[in-house]
Protein backbone atom coordinates (compact mmCIF):
# COMPACT_ATOMS: atom_id res chain seq x y z
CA UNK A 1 -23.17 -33.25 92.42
CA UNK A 2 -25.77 -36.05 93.48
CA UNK A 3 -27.81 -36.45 90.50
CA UNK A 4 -30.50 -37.74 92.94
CA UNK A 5 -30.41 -34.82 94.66
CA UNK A 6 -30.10 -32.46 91.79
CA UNK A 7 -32.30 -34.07 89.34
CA UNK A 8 -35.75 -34.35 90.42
CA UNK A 9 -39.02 -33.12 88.51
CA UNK A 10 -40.83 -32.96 91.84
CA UNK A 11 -39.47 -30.17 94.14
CA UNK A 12 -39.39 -29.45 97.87
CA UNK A 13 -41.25 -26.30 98.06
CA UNK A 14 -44.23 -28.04 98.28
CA UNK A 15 -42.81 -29.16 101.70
CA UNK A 16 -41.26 -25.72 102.87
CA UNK A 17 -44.65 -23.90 101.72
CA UNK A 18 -46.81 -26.21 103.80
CA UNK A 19 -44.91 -24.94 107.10
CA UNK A 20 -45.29 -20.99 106.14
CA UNK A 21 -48.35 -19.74 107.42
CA UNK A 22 -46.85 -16.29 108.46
CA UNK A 23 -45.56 -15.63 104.64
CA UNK A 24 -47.94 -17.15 101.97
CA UNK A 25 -50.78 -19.86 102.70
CA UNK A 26 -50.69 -22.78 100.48
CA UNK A 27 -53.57 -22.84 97.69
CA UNK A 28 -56.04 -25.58 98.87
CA UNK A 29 -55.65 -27.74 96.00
CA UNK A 30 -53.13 -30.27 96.63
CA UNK A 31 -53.96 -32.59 99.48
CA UNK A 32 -50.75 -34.81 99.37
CA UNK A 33 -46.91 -33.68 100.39
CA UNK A 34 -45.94 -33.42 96.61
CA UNK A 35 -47.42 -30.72 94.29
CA UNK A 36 -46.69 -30.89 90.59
CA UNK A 37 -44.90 -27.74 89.08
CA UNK A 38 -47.70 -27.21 86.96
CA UNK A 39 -50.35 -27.23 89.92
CA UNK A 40 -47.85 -24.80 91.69
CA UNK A 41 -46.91 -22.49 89.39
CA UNK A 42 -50.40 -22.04 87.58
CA UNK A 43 -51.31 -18.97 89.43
CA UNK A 44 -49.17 -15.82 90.55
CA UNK A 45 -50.36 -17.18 94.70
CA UNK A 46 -48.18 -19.89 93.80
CA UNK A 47 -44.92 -18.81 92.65
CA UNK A 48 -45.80 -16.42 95.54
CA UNK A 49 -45.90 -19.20 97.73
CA UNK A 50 -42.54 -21.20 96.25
CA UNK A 51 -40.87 -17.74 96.52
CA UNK A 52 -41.69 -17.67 100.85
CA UNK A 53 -40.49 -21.03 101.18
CA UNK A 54 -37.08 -20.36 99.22
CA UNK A 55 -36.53 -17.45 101.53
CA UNK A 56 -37.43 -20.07 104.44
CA UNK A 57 -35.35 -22.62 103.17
CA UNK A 58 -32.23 -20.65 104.12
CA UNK A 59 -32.92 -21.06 107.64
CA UNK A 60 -31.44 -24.46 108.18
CA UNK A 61 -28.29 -25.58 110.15
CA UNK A 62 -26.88 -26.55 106.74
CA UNK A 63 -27.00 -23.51 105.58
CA UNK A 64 -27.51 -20.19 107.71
CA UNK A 65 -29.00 -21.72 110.99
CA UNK A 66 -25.23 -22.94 111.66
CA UNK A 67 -22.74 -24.20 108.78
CA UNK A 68 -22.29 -21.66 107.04
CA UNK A 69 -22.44 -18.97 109.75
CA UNK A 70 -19.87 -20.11 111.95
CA UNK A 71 -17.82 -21.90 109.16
CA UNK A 72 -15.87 -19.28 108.47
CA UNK A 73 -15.20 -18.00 111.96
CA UNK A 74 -14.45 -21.31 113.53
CA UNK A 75 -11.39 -22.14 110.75
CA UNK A 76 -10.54 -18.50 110.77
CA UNK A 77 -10.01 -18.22 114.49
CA UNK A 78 -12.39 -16.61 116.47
CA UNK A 79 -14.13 -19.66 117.93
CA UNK A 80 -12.65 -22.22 120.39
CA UNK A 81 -14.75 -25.43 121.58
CA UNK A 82 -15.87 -25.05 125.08
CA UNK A 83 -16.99 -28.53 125.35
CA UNK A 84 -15.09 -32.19 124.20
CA UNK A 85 -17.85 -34.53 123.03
CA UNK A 86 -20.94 -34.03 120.67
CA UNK A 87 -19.16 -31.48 118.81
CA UNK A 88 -20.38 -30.14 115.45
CA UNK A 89 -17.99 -29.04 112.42
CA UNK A 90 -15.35 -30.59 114.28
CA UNK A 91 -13.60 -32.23 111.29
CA UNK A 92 -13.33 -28.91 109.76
CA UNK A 93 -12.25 -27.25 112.96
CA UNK A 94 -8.89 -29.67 113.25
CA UNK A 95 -8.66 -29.91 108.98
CA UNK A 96 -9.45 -33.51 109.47
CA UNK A 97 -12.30 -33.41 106.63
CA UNK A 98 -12.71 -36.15 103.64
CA UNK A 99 -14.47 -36.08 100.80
CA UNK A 100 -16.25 -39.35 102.59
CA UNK A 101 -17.42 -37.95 105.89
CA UNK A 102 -16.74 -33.83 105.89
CA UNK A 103 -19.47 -32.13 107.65
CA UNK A 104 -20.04 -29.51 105.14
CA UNK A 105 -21.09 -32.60 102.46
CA UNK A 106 -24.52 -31.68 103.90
CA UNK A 107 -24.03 -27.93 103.35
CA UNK A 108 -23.30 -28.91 99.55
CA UNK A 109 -26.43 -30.61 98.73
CA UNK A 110 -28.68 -28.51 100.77
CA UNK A 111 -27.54 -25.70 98.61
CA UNK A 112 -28.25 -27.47 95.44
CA UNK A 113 -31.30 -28.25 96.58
CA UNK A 114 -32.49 -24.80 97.57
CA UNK A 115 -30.84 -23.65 93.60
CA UNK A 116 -33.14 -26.12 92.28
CA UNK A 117 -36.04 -25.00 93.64
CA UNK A 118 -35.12 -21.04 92.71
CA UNK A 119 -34.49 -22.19 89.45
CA UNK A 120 -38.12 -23.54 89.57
CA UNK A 121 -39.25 -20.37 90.58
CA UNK A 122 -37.51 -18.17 87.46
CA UNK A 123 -38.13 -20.82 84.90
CA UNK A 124 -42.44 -21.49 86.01
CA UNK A 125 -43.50 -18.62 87.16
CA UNK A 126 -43.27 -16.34 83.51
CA UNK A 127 -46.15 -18.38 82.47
CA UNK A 128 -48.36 -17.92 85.96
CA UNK A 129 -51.87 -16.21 85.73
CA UNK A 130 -51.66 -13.09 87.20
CA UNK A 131 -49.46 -9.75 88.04
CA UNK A 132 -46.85 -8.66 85.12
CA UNK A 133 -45.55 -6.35 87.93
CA UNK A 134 -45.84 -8.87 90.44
CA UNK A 135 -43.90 -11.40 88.19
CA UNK A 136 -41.19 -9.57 87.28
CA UNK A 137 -40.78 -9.00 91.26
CA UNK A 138 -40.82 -12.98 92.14
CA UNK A 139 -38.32 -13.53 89.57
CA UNK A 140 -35.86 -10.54 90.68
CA UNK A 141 -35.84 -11.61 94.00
CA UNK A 142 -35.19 -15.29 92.94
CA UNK A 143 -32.30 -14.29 90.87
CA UNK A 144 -30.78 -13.00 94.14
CA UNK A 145 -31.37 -15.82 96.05
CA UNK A 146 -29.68 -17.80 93.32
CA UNK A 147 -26.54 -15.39 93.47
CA UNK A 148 -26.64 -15.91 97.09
CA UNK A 149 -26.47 -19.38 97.10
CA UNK A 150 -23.74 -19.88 94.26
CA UNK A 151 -21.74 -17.04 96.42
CA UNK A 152 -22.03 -19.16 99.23
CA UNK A 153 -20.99 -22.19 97.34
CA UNK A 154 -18.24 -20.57 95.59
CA UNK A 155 -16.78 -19.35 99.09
CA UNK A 156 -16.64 -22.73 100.95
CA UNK A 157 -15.58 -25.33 97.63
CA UNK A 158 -13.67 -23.30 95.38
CA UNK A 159 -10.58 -21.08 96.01
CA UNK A 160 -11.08 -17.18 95.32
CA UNK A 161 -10.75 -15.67 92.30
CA UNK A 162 -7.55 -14.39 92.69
CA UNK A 163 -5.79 -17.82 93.18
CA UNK A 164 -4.88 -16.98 89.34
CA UNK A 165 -4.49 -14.34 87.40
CA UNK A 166 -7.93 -14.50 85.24
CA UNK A 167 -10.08 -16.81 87.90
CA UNK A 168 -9.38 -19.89 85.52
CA UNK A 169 -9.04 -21.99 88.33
CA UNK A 170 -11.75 -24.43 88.95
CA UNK A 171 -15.26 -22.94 90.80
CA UNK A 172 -18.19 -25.09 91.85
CA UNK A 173 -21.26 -26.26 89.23
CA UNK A 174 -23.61 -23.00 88.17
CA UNK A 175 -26.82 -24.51 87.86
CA UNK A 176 -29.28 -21.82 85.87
CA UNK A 177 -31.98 -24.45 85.16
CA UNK A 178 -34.06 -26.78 87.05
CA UNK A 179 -32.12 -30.21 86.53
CA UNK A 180 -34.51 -33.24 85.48
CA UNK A 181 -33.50 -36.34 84.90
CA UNK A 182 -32.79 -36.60 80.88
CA UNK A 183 -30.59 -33.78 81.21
CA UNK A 184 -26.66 -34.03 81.05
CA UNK A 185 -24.34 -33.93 84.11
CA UNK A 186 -23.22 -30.82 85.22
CA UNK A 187 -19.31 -29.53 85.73
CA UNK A 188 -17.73 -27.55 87.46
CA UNK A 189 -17.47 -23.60 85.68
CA UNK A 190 -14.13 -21.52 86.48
CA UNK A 191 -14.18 -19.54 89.26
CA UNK A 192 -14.41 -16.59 87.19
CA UNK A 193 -17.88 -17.70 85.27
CA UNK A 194 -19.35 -18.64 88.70
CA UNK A 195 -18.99 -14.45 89.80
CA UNK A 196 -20.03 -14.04 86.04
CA UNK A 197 -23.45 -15.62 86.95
CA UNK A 198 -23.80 -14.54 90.49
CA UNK A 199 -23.22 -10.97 89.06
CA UNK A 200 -25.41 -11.43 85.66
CA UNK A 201 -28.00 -12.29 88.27
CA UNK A 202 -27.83 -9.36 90.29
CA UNK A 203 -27.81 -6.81 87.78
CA UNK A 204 -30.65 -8.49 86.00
CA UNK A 205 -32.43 -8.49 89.61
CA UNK A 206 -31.56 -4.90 90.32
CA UNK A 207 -32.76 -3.45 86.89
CA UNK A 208 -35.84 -5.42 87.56
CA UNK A 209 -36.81 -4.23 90.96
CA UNK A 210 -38.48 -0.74 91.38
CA UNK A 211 -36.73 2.29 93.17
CA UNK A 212 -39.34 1.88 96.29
CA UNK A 213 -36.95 -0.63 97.68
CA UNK A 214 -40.52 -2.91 98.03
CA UNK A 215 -40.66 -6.43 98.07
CA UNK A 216 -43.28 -8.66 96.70
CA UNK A 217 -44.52 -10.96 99.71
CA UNK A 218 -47.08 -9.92 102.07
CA UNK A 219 -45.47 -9.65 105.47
CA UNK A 220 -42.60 -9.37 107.59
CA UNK A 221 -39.95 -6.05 107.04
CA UNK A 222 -37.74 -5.37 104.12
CA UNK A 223 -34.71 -6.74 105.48
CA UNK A 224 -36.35 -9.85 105.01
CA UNK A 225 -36.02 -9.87 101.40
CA UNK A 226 -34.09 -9.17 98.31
CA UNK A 227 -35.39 -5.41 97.09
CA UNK A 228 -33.36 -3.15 94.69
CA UNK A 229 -31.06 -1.99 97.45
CA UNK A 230 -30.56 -5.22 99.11
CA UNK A 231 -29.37 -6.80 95.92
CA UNK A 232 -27.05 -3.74 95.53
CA UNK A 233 -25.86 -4.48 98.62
CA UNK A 234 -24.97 -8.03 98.08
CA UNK A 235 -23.31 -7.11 94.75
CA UNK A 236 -20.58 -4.57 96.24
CA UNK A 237 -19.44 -8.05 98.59
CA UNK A 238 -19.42 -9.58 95.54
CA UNK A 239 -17.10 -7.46 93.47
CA UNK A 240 -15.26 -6.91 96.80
CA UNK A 241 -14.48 -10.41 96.12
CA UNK A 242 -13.45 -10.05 92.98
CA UNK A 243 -11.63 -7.25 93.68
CA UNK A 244 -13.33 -5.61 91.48
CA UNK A 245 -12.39 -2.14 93.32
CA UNK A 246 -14.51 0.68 91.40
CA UNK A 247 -17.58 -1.66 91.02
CA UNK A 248 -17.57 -2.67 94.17
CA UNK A 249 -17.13 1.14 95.43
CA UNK A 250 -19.48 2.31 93.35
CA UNK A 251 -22.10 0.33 94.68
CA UNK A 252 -21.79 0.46 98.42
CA UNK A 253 -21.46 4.01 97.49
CA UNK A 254 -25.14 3.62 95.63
CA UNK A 255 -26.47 2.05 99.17
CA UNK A 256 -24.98 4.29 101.54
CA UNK A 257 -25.95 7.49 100.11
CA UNK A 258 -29.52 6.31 99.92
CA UNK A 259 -30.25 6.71 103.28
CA UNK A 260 -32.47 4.29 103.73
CA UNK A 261 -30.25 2.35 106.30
CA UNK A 262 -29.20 4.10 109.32
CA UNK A 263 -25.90 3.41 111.45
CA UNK A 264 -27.12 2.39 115.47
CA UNK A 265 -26.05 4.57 118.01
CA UNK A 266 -22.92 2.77 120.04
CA UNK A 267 -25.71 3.01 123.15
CA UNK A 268 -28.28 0.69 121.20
CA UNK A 269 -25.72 -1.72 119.57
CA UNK A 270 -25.68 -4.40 122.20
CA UNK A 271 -30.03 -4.49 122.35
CA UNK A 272 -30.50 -4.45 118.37
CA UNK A 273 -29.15 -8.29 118.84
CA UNK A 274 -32.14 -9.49 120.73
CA UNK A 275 -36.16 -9.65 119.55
CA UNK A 276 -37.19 -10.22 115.86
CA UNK A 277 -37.49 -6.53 114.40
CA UNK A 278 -34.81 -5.25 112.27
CA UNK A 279 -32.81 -2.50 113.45
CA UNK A 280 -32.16 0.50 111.01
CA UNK A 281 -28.38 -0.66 110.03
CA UNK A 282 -29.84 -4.28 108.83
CA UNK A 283 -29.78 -4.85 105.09
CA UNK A 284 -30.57 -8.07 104.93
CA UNK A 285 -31.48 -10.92 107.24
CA UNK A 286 -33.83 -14.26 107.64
CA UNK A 287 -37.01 -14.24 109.11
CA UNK A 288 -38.10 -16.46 111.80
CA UNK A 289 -41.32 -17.37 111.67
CA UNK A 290 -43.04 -15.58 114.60
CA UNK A 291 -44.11 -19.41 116.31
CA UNK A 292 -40.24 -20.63 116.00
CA UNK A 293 -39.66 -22.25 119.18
CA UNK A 294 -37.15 -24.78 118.12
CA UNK A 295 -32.95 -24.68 117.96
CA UNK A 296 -31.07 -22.21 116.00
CA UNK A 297 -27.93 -20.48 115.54
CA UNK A 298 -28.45 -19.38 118.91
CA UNK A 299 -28.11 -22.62 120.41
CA UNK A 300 -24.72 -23.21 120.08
CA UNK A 301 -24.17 -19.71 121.99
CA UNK A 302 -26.85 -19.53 124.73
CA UNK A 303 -24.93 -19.94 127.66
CA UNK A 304 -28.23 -22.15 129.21
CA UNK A 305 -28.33 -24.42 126.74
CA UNK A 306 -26.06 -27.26 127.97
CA UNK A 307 -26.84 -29.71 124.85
CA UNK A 308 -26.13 -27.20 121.90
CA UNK A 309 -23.81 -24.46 123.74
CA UNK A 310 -19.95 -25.39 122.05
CA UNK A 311 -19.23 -22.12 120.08
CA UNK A 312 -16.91 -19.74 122.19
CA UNK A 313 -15.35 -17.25 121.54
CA UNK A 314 -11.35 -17.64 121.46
CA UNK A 315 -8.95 -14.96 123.37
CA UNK A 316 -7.57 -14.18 120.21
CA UNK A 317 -10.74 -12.40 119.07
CA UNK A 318 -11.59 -11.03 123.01
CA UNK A 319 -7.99 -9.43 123.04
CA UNK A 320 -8.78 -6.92 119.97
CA UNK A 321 -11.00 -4.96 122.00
CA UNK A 322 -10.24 -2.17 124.07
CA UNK A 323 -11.90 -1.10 127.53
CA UNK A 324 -14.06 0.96 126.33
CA UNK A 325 -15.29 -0.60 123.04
CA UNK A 326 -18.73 -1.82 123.01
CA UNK A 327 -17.83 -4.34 121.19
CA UNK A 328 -15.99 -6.19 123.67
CA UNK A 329 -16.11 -9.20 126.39
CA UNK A 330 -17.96 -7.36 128.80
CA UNK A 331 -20.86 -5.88 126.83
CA UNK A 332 -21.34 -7.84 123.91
CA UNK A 333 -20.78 -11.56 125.32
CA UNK A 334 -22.15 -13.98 128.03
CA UNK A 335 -19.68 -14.99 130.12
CA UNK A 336 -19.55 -18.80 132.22
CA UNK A 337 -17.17 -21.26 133.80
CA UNK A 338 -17.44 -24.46 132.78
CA UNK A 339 -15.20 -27.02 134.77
CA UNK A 340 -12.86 -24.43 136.64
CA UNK A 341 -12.43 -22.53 132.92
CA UNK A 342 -13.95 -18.92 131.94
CA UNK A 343 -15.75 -18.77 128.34
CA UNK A 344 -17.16 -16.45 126.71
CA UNK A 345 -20.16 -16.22 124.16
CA UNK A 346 -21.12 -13.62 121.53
CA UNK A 347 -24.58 -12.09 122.71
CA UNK A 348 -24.89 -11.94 118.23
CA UNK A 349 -26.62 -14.92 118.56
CA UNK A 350 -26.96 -15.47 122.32
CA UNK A 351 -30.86 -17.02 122.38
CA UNK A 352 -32.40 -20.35 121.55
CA UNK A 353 -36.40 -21.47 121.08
CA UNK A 354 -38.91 -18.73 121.72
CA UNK A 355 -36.48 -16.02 121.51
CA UNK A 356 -34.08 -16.67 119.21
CA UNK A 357 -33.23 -13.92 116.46
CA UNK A 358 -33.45 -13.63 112.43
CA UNK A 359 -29.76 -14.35 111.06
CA UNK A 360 -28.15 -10.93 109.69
CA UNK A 361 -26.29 -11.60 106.42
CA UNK A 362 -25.72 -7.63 105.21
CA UNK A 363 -25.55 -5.04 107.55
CA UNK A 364 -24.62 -1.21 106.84
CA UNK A 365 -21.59 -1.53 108.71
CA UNK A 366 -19.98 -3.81 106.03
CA UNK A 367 -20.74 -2.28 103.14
CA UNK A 368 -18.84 1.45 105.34
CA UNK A 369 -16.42 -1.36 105.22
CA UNK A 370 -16.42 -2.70 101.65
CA UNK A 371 -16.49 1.13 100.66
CA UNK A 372 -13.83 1.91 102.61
CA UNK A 373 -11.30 -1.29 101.07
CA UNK A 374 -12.66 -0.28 98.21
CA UNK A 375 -11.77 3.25 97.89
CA UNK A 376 -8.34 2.34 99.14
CA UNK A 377 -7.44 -0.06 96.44
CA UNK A 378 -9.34 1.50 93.30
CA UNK A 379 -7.95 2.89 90.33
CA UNK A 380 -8.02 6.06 91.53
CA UNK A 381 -7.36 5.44 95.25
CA UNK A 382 -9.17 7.92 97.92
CA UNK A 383 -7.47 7.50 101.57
CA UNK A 384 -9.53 10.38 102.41
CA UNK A 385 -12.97 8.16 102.56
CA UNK A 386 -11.31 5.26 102.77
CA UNK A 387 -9.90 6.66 106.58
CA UNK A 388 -13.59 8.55 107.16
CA UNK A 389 -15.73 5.34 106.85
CA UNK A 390 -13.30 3.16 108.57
CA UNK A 391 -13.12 5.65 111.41
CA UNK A 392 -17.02 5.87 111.41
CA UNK A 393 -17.22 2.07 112.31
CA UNK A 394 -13.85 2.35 114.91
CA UNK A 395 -15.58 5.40 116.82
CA UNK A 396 -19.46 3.61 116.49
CA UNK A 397 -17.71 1.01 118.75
CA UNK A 398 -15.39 3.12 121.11
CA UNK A 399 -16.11 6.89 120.92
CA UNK A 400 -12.72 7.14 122.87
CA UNK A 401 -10.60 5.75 120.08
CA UNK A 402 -8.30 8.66 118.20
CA UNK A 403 -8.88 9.15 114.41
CA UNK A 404 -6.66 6.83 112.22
CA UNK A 405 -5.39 9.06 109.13
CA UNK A 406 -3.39 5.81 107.06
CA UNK A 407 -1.07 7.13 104.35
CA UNK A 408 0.30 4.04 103.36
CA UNK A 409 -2.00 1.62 101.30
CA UNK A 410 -0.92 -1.67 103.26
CA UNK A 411 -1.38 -0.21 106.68
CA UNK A 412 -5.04 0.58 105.92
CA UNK A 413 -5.66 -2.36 104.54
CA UNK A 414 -4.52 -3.77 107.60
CA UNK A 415 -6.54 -1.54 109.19
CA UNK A 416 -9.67 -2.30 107.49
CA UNK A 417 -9.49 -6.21 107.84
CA UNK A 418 -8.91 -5.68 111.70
CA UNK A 419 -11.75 -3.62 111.87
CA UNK A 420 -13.75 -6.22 109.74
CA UNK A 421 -12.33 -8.74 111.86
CA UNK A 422 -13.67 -7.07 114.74
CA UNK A 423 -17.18 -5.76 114.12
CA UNK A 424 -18.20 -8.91 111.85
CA UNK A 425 -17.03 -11.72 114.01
CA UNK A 426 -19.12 -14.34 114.47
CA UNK A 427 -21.15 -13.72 110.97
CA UNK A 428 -19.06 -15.74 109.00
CA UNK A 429 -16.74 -13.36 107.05
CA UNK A 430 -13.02 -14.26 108.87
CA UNK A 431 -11.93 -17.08 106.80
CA UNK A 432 -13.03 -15.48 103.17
CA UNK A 433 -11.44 -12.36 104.66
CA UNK A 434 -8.25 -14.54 104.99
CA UNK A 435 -8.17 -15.99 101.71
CA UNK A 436 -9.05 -13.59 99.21
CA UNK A 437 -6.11 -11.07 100.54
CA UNK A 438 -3.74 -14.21 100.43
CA UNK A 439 -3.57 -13.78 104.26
CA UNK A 440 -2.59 -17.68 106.08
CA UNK A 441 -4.55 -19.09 108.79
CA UNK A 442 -3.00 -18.49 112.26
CA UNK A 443 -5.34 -19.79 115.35
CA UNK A 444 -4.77 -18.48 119.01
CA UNK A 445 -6.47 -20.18 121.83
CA UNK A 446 -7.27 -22.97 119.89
CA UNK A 447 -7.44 -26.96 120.75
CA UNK A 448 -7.40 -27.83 116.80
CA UNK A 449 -4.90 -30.96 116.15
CA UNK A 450 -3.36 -28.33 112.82
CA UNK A 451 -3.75 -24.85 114.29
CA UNK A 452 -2.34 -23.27 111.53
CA UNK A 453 -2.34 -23.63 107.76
CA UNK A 454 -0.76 -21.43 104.77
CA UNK A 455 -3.18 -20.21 102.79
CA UNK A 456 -2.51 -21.97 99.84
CA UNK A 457 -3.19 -25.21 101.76
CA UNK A 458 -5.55 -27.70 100.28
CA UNK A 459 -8.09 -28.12 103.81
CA UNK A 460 -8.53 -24.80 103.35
CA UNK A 461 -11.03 -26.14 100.68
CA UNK A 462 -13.91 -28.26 101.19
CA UNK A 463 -13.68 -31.15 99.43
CA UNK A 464 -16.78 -32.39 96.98
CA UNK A 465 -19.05 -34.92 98.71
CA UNK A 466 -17.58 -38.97 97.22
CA UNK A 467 -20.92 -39.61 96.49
CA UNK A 468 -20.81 -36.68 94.05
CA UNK A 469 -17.83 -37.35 92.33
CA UNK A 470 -18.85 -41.03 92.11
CA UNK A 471 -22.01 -40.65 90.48
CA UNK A 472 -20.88 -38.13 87.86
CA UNK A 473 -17.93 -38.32 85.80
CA UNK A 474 -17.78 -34.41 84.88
CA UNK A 475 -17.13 -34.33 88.24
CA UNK A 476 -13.14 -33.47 89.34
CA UNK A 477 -12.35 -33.39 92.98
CA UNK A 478 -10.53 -30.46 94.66
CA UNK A 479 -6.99 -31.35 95.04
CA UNK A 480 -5.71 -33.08 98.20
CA UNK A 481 -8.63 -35.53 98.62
């Protein structure tokens, strides 16, 4: 990685924590736009405050506010341009990236920016006057942030785990520490020690964190942080992606039967899109700030917005729905010709400015989902619950639909990706979903100069940022650029 970026002894939280007003106000000590991690960290108010702006930080269009969101969907196939010029992540779309110029080179360092600063928080705050209780809280929920952001690393530059047999294959850098400048380059860990970390983290996080499912900042909901059930949530994807099958049941299992996240009526799906409350399925999203006026993910679907608006939805996607699913073109997108041509936009993320919505990351519809894969493919294999929970998401959407009662393990599996396919499009699952069940890229409806790409292909890989690889010699490039 850039060892400008990485290394620095002077962090950016000073900057994000300036701009939080509705989290954590800033002590008023430090008049400049740098504050020393000793001046930060010397009180529990200020790992407080570095802990608000690492949950802000992930609301950026190089990380959830657009890359990484629609990533995902636009290579997997659900998204078609509806415009020609001014487009964004169109390298990636037509698998015409370099390490020189790709667009997700930006998505790379803002991540290792946003680890440094977490690892800031977990290394300072131990020694911060103030709360035990509250401590041990700040540095939970920083452990999950850090999982997140290796997971989200590990998705988009590394191939998945089961590329060989033991996850040997190259992963991405796991950076535990903050990086200074004295301190040696870092490599690149197997893909099977990066899920070692990002689970180490979790379960450190969730034995940490109190049964009340509370959260130690001030405001907002708890869907707008990490709490004990939030990080459990986030660990059953994870496993799922390891295919760790009885873990990853197990703990989807744990959130489920808590019942502290409730399914939405088929009747309120369409509405819990829209305002800034979270609805009683969400598990975990990102706050906007209640003053946000400016663009966001839901500027490159709001149907007004003529500058941003590029991200529609393909027929591919459109077709999977039935008449009478909620799901589909007529309730849950915003329809509009452009130049004699009909497109359609999800209503996910359908606002910009003043009304645009938190991003959702978990929801209690995936992990019915991640149980359900789960329980099919475990050591001890239960079609029983795996059929029940996938049938509790098809009939959510369409109470019309008949009962699906799969025998046959690679039919539900089937079943269960469609079904994924279809309730979590546009949220930046299709792709992974692709990849980690060995599953090659096939695009419908699609303008993309390579449509379609096996899945062992090399683009299907971001490449490291040049710069990176330049400046560090424990670097190695992923093959093919």
């Amino acid at each position: 990685m850039n060892m400008k970026q990485m290394k620095q002894y002077y962090i950016l939280l000073a900057i994000f924590a300036m701009s939080i007003s509705s989290c954590e106000k800033l002590l008023d000590k430090e008049p400049t736009d740098k504050l020393s991690l000793e001046d930060l960290f010397k009180e529990v108010s200020g790992a407080k405050t570095a802990l608000a702006g690492a949950y802000k930080a992930l609301i950026e269009e190089a990380h959830y506010q657009k890359n990484t969101m629609v990533y995902a969907d636009l290579l997997g196939g659900n998204i078609k341009f509806s415009k020609t010029t001014n487009l964004r992540l169109e390298d990636v779309f037509n698998f015409t990236q370099n390490a020189q110029e790709s667009t997700m080179n930006e998505t790379y360092a803002y991540l290792y920016t946003e680890l440094n600063n977490v690892n800031n928080i977990i290394k300072y705050t131990p020694s911060a006057v103030g709360s035990a209780t509250e401590k041990t809280k700040i540095i939970a929920e920083a452990k999950c942030l850090r999982a997140l952001l290796h997971f989200d690393l590990v998705r988009v530059f590394a191939r998945p785990i089961n590329f060989t047999s033991n996850g040997g294959h190259l992963g991405i850098p796991v950076i535990l520490k903050p990086q200074l400048f004295g301190d040696p380059s870092p490599q690149r860990s197997t893909v099977a020690q990066t899920y070692e970390a990002i689970v180490g983290d979790l379960n450190d996080a969730i034995q940490a964190l109190d049964a009340s499912n509370a959260w130690v900042l001030s405001s907002g909901s708890k869907q707008n942080y990490f709490t004990k059930l939030s990080a459990q949530a986030l660990l059953s994807k994870v496993y799922l992606y390891q295919n760790d099958w009885d873990k990853a049941y197990n703990m989807a299992d744990l959130v489920i039967k808590s019942n502290q996240y409730t399914l939405l009526t088929e009747a309120a799906y369409v509405g819990s899109w829209t305002g800034r409350t979270p609805s009683t399925e969400s598990i975990f999203e990102i706050a906007l700030e209640q003053t946000f006026s400016g663009n966001s993910l839901g500027s490159y679907y709001d149907i007004t917005n003529n500058t941003y608006r590029m991200y529609a939805a393909n027929n591919d996607v459109l077709g999977l729905y039935s008449i009478t699913d909620i799901r589909r073109s007529a309730s849950m997108f915003n329809p509009i010709t452009l130049l004699g041509t009909n497109y359609f936009f999800t209503k996910k993320y359908a606002n910009t400015g003043t009304l645009s919505t938190p991003v959702k990351v978990l929801r209690l519809s995936e992990i019915h989902l991640i149980r359900a894969e789960a329980a099919a493919e475990k050591v001890s294999p239960d079609f029983t619950l795996a059929n029940a929970d996938l049938n509790l998401i098809r009939k959510r959407a369409d109470a019309s639909v008949t009962n699906l009662n799969l025998t046959i393990k690679s039919d539900l599996i089937d079943a269960i990706l469609l079904e994924r396919r279809k309730e979590l499009a546009f949220e930046g699952n299709l792709l992974f979903d692709l990849m980690r069940c060995k599953k090659d890229v096939v695009r419908v409806d699609v303008t993309a100069i390579t449509k379609n790409l096996p899945t062992t292909d090399n683009k299907l890989v971001m490449p490291f940022p040049i710069n990176t690889v330049n400046a560090n010699i424990n670097m190695i490039q992923n093959p093919g650029y």
